[in-house]
PDB file of N, CA and C in Angstrom:
ATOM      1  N   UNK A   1     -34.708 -20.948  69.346  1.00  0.00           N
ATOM      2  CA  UNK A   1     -34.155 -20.133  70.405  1.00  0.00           C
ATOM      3  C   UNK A   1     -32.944 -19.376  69.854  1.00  0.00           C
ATOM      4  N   UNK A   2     -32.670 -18.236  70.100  1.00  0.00           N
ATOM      5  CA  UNK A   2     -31.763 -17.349  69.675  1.00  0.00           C
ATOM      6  C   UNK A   2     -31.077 -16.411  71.001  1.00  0.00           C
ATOM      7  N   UNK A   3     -29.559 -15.922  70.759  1.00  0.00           N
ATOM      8  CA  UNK A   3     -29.180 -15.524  71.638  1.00  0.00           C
ATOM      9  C   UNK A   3     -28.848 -14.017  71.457  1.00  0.00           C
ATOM     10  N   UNK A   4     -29.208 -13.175  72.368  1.00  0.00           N
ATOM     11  CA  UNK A   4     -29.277 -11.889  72.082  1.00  0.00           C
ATOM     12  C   UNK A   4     -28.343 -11.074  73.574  1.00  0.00           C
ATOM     13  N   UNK A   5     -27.369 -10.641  73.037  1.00  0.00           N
ATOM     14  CA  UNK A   5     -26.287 -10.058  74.079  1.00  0.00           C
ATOM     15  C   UNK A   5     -26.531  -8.652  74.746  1.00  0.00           C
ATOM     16  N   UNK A   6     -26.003  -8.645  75.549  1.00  0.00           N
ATOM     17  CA  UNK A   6     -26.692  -7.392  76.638  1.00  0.00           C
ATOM     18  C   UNK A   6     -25.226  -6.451  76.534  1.00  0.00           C
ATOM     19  N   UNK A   7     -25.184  -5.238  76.513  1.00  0.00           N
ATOM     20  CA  UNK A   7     -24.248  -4.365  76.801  1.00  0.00           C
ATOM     21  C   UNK A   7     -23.058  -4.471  75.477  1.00  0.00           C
ATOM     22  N   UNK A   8     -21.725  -4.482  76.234  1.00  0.00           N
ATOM     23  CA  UNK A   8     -20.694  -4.694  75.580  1.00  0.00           C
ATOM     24  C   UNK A   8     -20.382  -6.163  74.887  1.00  0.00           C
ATOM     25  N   UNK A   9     -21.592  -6.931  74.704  1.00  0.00           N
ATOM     26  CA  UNK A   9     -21.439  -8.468  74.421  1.00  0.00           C
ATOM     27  C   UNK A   9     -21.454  -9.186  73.491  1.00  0.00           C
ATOM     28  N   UNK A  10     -20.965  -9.849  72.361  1.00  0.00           N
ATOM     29  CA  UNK A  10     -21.134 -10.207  71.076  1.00  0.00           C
ATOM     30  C   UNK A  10     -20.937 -11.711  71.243  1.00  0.00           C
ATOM     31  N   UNK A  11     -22.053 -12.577  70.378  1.00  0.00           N
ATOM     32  CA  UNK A  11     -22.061 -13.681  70.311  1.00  0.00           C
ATOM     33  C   UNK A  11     -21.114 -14.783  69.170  1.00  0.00           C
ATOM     34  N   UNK A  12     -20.088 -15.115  69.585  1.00  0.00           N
ATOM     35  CA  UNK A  12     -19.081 -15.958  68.134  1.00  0.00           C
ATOM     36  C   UNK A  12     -19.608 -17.568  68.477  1.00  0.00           C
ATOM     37  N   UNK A  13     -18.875 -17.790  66.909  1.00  0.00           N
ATOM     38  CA  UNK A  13     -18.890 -19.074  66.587  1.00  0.00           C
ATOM     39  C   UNK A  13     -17.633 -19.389  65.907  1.00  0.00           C
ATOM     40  N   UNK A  14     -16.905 -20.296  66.708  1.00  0.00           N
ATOM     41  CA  UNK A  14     -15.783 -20.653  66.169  1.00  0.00           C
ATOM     42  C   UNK A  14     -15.763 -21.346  65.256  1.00  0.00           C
ATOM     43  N   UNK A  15     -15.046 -21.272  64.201  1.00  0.00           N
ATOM     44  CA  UNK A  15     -14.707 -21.824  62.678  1.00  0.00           C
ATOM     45  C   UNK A  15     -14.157 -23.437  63.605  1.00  0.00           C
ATOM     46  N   UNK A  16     -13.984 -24.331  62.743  1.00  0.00           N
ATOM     47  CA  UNK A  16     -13.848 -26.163  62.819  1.00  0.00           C
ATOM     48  C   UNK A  16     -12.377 -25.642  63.213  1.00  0.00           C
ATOM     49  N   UNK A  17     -11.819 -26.652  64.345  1.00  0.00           N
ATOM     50  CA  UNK A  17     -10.240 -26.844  64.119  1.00  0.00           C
ATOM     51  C   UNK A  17      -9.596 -27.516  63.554  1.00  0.00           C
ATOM     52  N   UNK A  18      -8.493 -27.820  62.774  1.00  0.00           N
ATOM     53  CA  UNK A  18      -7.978 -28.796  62.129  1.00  0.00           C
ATOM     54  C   UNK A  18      -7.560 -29.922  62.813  1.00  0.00           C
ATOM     55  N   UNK A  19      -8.092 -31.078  61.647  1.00  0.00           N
ATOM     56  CA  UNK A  19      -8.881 -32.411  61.939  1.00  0.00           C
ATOM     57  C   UNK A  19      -7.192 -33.216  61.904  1.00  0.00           C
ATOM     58  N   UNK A  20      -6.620 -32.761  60.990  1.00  0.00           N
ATOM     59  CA  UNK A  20      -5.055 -33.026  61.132  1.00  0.00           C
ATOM     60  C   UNK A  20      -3.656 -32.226  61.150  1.00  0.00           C
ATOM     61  N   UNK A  21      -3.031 -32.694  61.293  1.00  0.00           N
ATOM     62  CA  UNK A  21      -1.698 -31.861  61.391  1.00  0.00           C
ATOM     63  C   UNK A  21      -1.035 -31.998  59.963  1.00  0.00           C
ATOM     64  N   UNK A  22       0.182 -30.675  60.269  1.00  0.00           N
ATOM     65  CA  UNK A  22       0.966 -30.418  59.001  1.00  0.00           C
ATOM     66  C   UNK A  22       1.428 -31.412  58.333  1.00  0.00           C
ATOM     67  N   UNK A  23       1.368 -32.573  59.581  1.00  0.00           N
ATOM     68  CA  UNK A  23       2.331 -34.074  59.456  1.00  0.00           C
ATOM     69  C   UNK A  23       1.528 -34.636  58.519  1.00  0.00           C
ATOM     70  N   UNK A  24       0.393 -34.624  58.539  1.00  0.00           N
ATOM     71  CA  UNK A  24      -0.760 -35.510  58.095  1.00  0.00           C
ATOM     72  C   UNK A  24      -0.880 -36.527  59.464  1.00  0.00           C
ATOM     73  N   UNK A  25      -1.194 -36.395  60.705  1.00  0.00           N
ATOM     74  CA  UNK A  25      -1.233 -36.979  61.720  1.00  0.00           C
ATOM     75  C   UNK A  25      -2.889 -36.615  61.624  1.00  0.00           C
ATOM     76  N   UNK A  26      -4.164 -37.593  62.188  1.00  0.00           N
ATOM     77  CA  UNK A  26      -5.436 -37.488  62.504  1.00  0.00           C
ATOM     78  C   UNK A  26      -5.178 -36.880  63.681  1.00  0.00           C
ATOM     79  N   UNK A  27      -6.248 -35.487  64.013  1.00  0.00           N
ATOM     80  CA  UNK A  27      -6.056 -35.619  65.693  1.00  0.00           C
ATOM     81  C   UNK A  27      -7.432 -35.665  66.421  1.00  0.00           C
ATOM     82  N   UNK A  28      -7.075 -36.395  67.723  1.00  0.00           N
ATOM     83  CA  UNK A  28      -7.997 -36.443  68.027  1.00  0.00           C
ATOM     84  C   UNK A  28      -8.913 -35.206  68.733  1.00  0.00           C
ATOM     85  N   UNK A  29     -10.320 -35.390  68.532  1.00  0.00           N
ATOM     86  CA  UNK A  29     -11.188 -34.178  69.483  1.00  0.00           C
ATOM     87  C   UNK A  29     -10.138 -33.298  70.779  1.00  0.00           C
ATOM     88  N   UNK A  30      -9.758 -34.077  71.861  1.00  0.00           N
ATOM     89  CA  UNK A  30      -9.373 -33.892  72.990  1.00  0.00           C
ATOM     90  C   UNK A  30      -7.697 -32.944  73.083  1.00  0.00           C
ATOM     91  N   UNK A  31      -7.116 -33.702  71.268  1.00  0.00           N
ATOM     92  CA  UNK A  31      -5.597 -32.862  71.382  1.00  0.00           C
ATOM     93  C   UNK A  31      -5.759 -31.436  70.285  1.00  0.00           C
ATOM     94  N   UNK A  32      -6.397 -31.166  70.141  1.00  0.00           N
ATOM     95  CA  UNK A  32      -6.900 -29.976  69.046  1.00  0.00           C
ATOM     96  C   UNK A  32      -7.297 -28.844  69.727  1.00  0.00           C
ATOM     97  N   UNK A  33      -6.203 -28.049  69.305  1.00  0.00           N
ATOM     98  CA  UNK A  33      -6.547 -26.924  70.117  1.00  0.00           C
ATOM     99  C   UNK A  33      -7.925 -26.123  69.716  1.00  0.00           C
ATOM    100  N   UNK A  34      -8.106 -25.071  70.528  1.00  0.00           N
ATOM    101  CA  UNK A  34      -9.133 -24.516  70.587  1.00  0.00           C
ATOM    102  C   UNK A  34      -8.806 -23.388  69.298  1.00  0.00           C
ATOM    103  N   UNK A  35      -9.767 -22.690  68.439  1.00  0.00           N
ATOM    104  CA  UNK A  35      -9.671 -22.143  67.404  1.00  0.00           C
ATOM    105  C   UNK A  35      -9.903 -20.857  67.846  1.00  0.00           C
ATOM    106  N   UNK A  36      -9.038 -19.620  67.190  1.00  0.00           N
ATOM    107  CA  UNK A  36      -8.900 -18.156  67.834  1.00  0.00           C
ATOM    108  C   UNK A  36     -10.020 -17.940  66.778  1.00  0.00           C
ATOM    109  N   UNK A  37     -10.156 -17.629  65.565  1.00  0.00           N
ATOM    110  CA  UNK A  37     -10.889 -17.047  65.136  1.00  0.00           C
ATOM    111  C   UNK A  37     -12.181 -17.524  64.751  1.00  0.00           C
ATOM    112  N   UNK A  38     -13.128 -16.437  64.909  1.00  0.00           N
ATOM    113  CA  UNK A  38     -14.373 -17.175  65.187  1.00  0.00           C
ATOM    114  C   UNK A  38     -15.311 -16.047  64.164  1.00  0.00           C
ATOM    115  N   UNK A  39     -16.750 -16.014  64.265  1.00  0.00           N
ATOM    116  CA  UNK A  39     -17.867 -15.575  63.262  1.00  0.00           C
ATOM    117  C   UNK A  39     -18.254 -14.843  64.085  1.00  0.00           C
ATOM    118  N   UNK A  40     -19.042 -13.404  64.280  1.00  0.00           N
ATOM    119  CA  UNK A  40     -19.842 -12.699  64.893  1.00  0.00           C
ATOM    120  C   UNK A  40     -21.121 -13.356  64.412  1.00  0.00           C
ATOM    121  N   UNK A  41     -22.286 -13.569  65.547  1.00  0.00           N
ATOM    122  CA  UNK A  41     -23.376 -14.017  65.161  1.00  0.00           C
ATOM    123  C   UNK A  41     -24.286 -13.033  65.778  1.00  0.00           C
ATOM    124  N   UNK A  42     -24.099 -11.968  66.460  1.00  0.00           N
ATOM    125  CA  UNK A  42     -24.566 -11.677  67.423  1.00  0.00           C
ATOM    126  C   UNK A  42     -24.122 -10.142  67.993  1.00  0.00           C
ATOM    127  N   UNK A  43     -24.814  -8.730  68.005  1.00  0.00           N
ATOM    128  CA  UNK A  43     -23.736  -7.954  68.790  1.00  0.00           C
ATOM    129  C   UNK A  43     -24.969  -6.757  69.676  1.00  0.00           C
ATOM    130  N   UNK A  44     -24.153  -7.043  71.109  1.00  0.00           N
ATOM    131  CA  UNK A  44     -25.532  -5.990  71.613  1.00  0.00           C
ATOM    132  C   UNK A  44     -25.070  -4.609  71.388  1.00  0.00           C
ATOM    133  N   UNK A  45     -26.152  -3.984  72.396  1.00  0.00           N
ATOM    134  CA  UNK A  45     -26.190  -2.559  71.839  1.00  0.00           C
ATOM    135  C   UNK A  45     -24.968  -1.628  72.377  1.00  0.00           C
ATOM    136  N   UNK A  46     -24.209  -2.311  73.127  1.00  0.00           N
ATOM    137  CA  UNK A  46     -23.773  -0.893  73.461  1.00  0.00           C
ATOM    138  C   UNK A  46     -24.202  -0.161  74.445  1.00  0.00           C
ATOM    139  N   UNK A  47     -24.088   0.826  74.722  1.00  0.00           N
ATOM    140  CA  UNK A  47     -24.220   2.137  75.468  1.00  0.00           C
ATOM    141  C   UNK A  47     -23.703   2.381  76.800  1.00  0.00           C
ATOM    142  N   UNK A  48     -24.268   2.227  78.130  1.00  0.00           N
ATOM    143  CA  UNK A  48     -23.581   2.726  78.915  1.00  0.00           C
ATOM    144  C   UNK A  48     -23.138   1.354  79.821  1.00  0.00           C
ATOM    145  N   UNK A  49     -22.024   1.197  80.191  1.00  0.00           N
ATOM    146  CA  UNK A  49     -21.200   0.210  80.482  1.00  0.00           C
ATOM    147  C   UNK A  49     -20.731   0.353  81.660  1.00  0.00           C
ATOM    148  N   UNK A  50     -20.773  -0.104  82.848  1.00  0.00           N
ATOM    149  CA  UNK A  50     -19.692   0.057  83.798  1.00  0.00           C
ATOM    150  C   UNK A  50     -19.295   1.820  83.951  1.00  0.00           C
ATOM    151  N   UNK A  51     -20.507   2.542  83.974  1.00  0.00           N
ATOM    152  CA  UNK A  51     -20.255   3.823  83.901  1.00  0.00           C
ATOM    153  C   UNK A  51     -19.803   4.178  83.084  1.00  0.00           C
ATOM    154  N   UNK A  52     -19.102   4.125  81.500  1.00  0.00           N
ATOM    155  CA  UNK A  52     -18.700   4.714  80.513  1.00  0.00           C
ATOM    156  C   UNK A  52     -19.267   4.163  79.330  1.00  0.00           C
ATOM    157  N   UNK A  53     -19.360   4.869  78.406  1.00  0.00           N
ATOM    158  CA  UNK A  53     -19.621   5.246  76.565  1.00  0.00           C
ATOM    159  C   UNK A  53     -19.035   4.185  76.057  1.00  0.00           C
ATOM    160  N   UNK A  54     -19.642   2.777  75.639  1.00  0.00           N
ATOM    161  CA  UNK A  54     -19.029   2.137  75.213  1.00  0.00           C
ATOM    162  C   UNK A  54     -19.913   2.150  73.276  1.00  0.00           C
ATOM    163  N   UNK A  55     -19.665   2.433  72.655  1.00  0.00           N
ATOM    164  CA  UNK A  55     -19.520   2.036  70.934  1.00  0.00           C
ATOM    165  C   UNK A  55     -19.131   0.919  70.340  1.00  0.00           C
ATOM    166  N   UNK A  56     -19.941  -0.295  69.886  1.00  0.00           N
ATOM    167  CA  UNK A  56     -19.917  -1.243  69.315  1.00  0.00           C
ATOM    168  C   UNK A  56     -19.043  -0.826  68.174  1.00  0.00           C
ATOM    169  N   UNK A  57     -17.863  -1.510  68.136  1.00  0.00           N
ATOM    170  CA  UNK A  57     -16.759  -1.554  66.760  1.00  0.00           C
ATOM    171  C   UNK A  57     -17.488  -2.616  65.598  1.00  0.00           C
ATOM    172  N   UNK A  58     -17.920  -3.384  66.409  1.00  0.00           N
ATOM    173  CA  UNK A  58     -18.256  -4.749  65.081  1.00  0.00           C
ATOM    174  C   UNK A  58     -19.310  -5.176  65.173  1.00  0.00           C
ATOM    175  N   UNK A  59     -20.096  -6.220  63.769  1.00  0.00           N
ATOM    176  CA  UNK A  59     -20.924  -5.821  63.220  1.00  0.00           C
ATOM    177  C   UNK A  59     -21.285  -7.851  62.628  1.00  0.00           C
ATOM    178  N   UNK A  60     -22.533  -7.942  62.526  1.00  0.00           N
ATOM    179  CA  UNK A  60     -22.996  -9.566  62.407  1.00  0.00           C
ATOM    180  C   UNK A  60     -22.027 -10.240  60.813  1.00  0.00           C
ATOM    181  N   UNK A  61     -21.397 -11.018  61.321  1.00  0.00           N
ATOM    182  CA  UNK A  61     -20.601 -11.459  60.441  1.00  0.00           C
ATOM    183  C   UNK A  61     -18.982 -11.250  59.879  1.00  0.00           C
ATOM    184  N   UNK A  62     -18.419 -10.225  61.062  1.00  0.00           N
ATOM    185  CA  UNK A  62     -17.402 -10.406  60.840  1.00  0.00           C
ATOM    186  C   UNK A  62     -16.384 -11.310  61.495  1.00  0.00           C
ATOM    187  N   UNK A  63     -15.278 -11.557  60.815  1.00  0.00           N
ATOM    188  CA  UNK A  63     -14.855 -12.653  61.259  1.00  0.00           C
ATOM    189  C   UNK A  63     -13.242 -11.706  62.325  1.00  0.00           C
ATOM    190  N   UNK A  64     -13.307 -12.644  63.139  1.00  0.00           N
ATOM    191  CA  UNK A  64     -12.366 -12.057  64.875  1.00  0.00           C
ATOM    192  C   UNK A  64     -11.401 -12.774  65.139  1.00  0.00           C
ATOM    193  N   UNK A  65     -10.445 -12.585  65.850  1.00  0.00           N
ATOM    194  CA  UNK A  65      -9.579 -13.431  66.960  1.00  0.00           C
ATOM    195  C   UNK A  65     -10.090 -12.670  68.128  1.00  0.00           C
ATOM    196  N   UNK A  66     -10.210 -14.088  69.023  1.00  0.00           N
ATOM    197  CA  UNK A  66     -10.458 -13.863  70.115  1.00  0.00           C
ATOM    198  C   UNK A  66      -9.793 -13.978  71.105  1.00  0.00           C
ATOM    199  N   UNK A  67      -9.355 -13.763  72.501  1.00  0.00           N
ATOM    200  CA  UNK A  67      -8.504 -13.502  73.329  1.00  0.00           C
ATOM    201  C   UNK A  67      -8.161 -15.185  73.384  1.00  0.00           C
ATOM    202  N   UNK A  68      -7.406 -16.006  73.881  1.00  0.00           N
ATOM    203  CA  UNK A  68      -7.553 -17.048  73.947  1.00  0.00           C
ATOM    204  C   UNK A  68      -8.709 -17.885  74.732  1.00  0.00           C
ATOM    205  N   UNK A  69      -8.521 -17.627  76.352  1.00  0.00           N
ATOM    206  CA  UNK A  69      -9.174 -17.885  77.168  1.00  0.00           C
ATOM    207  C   UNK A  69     -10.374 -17.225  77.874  1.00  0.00           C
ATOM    208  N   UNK A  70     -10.866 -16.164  76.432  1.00  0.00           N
ATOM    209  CA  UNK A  70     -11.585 -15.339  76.829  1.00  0.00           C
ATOM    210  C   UNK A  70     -13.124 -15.924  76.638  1.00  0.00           C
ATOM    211  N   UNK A  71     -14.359 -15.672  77.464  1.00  0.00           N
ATOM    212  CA  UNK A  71     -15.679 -15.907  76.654  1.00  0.00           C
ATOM    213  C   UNK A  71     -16.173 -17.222  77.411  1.00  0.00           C
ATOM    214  N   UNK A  72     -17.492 -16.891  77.681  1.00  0.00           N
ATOM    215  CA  UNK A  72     -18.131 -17.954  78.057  1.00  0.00           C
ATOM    216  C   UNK A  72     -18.885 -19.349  77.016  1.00  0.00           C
ATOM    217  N   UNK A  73     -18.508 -19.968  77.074  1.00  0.00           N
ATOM    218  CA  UNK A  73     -19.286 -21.007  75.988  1.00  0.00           C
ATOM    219  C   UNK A  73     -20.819 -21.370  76.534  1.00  0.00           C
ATOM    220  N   UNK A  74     -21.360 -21.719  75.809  1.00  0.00           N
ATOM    221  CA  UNK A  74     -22.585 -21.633  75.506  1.00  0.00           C
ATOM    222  C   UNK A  74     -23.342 -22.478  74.336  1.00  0.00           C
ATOM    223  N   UNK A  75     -24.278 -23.962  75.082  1.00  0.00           N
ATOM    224  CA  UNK A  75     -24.636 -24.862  73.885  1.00  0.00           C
ATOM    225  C   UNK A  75     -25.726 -24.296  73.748  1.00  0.00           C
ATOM    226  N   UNK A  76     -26.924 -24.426  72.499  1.00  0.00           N
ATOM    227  CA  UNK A  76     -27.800 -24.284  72.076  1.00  0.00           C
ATOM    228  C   UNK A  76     -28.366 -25.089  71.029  1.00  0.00           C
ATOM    229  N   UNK A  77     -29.233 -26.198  71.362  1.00  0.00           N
ATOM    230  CA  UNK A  77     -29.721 -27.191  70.846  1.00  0.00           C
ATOM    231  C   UNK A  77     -28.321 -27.918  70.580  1.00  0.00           C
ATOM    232  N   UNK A  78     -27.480 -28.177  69.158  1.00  0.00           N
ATOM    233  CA  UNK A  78     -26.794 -29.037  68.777  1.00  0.00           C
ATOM    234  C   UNK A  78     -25.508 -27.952  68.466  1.00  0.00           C
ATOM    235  N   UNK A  79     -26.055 -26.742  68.928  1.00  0.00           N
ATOM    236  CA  UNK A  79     -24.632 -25.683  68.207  1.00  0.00           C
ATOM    237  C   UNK A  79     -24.008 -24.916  69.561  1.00  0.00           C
ATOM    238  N   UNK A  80     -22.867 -24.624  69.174  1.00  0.00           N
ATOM    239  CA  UNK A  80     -21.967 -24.213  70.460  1.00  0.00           C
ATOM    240  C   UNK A  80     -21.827 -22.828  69.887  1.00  0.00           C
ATOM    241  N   UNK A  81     -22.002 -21.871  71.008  1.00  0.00           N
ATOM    242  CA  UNK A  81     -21.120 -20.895  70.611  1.00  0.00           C
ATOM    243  C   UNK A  81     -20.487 -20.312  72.049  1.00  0.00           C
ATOM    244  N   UNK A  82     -20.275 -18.979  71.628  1.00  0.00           N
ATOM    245  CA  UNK A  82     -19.372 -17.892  72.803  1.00  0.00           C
ATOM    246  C   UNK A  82     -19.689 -16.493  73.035  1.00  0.00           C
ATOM    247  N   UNK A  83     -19.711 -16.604  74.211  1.00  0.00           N
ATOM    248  CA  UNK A  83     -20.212 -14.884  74.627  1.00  0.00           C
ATOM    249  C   UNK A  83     -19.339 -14.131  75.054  1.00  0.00           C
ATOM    250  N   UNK A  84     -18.458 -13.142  74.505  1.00  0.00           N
ATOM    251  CA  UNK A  84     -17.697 -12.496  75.382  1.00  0.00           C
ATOM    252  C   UNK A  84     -17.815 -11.052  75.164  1.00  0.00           C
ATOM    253  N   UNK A  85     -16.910 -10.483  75.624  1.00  0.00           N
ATOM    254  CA  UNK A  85     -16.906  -9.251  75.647  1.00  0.00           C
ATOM    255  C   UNK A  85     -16.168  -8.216  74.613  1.00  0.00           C
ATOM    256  N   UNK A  86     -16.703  -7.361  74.228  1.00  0.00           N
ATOM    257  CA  UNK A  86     -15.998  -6.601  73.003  1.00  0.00           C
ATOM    258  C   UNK A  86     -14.617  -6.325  73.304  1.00  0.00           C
ATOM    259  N   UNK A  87     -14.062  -6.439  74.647  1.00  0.00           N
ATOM    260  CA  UNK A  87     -12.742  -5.769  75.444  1.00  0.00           C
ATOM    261  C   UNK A  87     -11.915  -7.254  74.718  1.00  0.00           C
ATOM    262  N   UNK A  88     -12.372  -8.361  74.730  1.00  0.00           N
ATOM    263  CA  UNK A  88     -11.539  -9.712  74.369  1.00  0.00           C
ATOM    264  C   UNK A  88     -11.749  -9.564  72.497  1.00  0.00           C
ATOM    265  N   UNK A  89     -12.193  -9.229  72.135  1.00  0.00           N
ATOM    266  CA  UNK A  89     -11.805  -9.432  70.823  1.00  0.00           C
ATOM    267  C   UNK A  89     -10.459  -8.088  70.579  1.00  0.00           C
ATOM    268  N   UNK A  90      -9.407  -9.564  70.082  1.00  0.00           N
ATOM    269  CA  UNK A  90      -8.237  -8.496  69.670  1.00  0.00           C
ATOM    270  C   UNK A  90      -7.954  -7.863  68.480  1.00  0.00           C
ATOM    271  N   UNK A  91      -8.880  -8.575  66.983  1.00  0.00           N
ATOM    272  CA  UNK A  91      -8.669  -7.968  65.744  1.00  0.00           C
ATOM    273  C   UNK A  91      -9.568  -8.457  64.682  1.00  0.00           C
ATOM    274  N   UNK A  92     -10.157  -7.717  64.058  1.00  0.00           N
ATOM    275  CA  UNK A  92     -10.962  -8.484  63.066  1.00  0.00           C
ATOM    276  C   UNK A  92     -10.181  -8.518  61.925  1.00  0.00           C
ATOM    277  N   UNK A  93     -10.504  -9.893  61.112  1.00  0.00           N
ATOM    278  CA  UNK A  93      -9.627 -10.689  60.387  1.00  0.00           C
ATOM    279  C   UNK A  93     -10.312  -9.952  59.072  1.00  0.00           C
ATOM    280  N   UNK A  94      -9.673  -9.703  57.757  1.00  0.00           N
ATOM    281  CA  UNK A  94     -10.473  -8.810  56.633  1.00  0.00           C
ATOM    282  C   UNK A  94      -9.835 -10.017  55.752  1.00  0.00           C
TER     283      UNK A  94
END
């Protein structure tokens, strides 16, 4: 099964968060924050949006920050990812 985005919509995958701190402290699942930058896996087409010309900026595999609280999550079999909107990605990482 594969996920294929409609409109202005691109599919990420967030990179692992760190498993410990600067301290060398373990952390657990629950105190680890959520990770901004993530993988494009995914990018729809584009075109007409909410009444306007929207142009896909990015492209399968680049790597993003994403708004924080932006994007719907989304499991698939054993893998997680995120759907949001091209308006929430704030910068691609080079």
């Amino acid at each position: 099964m594969t996920l294929k985005p409609l409109g202005d919509r691109v599919v990420l995958k967030f990179t692992q968060a760190e498993e410990t701190s600067k301290g060398g402290i373990i952390l657990a699942a629950s105190a680890q924050e959520k990770p901004q930058i993530a993988e494009v896996i995914a990018v729809g087409p584009g075109g007409i949006v909410d009444g306007k010309e929207v142009e896909m900026q990015l492209k399968v595999g680049d790597k993003v920050i994403l708004n924080k609280y932006a994007g719907t999550e989304v499991k698939l079999g054993s893998e997680e990812y995120t759907v949001a909107k091209q308006s929430d990605i704030l910068a691609i990482v080079e």
